[in-house]
C-alpha atoms as a PDB file:
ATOM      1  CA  UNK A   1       0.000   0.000   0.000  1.00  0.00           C
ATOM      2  CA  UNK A   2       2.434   3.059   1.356  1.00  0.00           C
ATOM      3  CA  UNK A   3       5.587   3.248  -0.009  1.00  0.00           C
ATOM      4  CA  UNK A   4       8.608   5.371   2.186  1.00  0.00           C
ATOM      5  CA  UNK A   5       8.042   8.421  -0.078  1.00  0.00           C
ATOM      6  CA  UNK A   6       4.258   8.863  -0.298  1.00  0.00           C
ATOM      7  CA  UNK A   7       1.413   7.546  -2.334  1.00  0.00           C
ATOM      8  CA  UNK A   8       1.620   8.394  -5.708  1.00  0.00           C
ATOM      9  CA  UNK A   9      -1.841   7.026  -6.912  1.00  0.00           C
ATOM     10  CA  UNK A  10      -4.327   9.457  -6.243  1.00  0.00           C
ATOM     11  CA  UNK A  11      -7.609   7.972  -4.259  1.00  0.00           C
ATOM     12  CA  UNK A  12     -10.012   9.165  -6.994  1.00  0.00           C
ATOM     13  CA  UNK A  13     -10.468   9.591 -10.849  1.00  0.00           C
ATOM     14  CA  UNK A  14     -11.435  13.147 -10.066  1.00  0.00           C
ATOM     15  CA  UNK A  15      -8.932  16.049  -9.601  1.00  0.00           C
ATOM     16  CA  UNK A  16      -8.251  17.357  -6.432  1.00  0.00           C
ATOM     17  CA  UNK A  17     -10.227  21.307  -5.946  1.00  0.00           C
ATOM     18  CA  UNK A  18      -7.521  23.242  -3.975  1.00  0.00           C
ATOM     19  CA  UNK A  19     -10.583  25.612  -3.065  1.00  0.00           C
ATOM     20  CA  UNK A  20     -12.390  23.272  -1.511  1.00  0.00           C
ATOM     21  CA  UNK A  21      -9.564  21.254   0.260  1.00  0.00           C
ATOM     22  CA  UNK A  22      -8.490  25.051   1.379  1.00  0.00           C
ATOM     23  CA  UNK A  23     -11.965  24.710   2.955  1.00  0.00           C
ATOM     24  CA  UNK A  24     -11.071  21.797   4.591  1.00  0.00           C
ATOM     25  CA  UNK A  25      -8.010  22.903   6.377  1.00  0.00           C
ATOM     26  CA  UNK A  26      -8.915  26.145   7.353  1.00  0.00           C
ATOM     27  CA  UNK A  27     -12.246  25.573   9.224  1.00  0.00           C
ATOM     28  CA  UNK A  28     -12.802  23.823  12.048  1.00  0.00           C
ATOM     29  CA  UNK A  29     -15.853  22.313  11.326  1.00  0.00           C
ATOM     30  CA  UNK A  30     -14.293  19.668   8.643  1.00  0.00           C
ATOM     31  CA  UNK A  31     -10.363  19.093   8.692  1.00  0.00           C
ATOM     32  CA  UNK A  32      -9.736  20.576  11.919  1.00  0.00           C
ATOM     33  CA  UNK A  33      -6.054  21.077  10.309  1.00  0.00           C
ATOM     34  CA  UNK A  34      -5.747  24.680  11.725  1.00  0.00           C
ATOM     35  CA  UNK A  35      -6.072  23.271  15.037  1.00  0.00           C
ATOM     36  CA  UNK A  36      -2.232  21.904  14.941  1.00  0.00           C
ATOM     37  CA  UNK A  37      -0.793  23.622  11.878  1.00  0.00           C
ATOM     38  CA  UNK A  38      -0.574  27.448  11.368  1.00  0.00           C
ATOM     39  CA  UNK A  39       0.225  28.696   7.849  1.00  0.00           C
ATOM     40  CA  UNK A  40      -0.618  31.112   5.079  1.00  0.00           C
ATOM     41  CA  UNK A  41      -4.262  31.796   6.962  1.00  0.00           C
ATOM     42  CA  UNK A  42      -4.662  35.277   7.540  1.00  0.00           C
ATOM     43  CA  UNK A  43      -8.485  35.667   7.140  1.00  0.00           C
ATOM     44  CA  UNK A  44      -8.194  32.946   9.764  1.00  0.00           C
ATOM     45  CA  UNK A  45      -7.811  33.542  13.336  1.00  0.00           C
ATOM     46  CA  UNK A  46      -5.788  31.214  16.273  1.00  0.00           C
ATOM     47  CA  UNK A  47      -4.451  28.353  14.813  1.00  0.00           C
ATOM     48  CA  UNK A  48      -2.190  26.211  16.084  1.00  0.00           C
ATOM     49  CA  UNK A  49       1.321  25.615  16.597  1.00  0.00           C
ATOM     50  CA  UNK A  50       2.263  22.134  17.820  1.00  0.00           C
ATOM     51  CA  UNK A  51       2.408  20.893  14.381  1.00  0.00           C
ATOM     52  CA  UNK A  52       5.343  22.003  11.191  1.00  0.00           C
ATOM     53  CA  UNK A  53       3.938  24.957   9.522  1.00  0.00           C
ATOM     54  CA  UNK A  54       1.867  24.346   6.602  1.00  0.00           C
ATOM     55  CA  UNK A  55       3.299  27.309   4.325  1.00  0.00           C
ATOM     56  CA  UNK A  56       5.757  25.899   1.989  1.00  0.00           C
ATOM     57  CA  UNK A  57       4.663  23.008   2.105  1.00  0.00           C
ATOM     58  CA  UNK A  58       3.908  21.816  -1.159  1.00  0.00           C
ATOM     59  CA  UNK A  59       7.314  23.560  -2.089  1.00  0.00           C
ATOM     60  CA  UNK A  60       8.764  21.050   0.287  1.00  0.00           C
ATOM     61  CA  UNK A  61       7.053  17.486  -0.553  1.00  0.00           C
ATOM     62  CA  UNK A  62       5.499  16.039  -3.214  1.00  0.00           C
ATOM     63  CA  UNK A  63       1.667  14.965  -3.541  1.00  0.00           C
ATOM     64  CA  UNK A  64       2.772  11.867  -2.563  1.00  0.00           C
ATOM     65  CA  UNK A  65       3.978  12.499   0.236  1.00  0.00           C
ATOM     66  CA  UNK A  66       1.034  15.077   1.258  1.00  0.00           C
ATOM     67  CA  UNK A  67      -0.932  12.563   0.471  1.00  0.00           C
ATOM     68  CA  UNK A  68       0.371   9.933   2.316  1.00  0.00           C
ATOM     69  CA  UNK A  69       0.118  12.228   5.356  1.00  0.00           C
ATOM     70  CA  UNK A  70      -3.150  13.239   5.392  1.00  0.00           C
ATOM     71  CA  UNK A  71      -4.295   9.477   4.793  1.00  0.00           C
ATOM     72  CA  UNK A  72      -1.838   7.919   7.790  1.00  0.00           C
ATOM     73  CA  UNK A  73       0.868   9.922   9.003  1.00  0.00           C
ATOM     74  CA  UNK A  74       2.175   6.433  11.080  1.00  0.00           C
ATOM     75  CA  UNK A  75       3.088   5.028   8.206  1.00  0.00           C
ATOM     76  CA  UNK A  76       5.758   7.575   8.473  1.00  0.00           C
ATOM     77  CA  UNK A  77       6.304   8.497  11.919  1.00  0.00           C
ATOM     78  CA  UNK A  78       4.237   5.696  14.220  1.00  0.00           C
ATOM     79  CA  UNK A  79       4.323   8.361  17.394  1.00  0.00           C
ATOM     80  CA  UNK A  80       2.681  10.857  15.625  1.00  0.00           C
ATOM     81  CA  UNK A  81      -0.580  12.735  17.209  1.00  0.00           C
ATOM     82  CA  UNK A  82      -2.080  13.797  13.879  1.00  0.00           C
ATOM     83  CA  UNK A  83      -4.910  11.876  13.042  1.00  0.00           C
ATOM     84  CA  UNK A  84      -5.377   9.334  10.160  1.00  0.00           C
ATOM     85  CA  UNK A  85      -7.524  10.896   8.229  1.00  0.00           C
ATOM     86  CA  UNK A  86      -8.584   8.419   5.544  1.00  0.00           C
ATOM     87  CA  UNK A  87      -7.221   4.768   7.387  1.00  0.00           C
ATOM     88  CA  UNK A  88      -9.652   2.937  10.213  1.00  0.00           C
ATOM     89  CA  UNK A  89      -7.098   0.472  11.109  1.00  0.00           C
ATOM     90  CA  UNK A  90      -5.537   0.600  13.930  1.00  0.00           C
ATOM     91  CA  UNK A  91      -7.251   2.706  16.246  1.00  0.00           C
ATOM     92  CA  UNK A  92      -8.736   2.702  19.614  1.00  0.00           C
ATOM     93  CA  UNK A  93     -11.075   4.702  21.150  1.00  0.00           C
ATOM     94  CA  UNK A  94     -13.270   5.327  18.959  1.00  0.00           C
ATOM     95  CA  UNK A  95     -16.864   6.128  19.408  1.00  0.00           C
ATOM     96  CA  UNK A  96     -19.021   3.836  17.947  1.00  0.00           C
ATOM     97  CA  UNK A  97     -20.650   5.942  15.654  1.00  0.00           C
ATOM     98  CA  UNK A  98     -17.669   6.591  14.348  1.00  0.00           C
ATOM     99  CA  UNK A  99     -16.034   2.974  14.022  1.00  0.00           C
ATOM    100  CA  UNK A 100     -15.144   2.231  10.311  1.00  0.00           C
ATOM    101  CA  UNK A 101     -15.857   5.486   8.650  1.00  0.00           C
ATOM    102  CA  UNK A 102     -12.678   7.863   7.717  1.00  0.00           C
ATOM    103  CA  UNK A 103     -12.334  11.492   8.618  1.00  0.00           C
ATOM    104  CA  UNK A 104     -12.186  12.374   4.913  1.00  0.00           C
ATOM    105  CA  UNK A 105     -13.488  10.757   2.056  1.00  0.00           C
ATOM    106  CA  UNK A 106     -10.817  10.174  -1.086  1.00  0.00           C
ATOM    107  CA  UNK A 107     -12.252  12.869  -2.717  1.00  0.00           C
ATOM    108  CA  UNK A 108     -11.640  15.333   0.482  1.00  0.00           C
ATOM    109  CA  UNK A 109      -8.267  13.857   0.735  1.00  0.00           C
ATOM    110  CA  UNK A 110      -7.409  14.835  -2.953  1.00  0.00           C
ATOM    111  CA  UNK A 111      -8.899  18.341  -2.396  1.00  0.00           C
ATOM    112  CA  UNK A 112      -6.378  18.897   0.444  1.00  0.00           C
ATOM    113  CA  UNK A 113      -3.528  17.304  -1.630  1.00  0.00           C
ATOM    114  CA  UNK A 114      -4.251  20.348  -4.040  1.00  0.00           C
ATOM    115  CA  UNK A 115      -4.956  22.629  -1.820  1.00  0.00           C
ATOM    116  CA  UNK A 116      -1.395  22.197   0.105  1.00  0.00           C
ATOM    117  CA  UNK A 117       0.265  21.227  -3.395  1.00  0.00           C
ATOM    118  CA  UNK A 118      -0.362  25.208  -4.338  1.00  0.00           C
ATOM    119  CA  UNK A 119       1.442  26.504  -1.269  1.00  0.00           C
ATOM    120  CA  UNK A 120       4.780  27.069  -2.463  1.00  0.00           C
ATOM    121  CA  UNK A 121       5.813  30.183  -1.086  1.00  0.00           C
ATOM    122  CA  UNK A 122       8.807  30.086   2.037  1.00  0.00           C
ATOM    123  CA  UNK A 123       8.208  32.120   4.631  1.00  0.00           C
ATOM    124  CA  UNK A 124       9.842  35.565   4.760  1.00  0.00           C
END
């Protein structure tokens, strides 16, 4: 499934929307992102700072790699307290309503891929 440098098959036939995956990461009602990572946000207020910065980012990895964050960051770095957000194996705790079903669906993954994939800019 994962390979050390990412997934390079995207999860769906249709293109990732970077406007909607920019959605997704910067509201707290979906991706909840914002709550770890800061970044390139500044319509959007208090978010976090436990996690790497997100601006740069796709300057620094490929989709891939994005991708294979956002769908299992273990895979990569097993300690890791960000979420899986497209991989029910594994995990504990979890309310039953929510046993078997993702965070994300493919197609929510692949419009975060894009989204992140268009932040190239380093930070001043």
């Amino acid at each position: 499934m994962a390979q050390a440098q990412g997934l390079p098959e995207a999860l769906t036939d249709r293109p990732g929307n970077p406007e909607e995956g920019r959605a997704i990461v910067t509201t707290r009602e979906r991706g909840l992102c914002i709550l770890c990572h800061g970044g390139p946000f500044p319509d959007v207020a208090f978010t976090g700072d436990l996690a790497p910065d997100l601006t740069g980012v796709g300057a620094r990895l490929s989709e891939p790699e994005l991708r294979q964050r956002i769908v299992d960051s273990r895979v990569l770095n097993p300690g890791t307290i960000m979420p899986p957000y497209h991989s029910t194996s594994g995990l504990t705790r979890v309310g039953e309503r929510w046993q078997g079903t993702t965070i994300l669906t493919a197609q929510e993954v692949e419009d975060v891929v894009a989204y992140l994939a268009t932040l190239t800019e380093e930070p001043r």
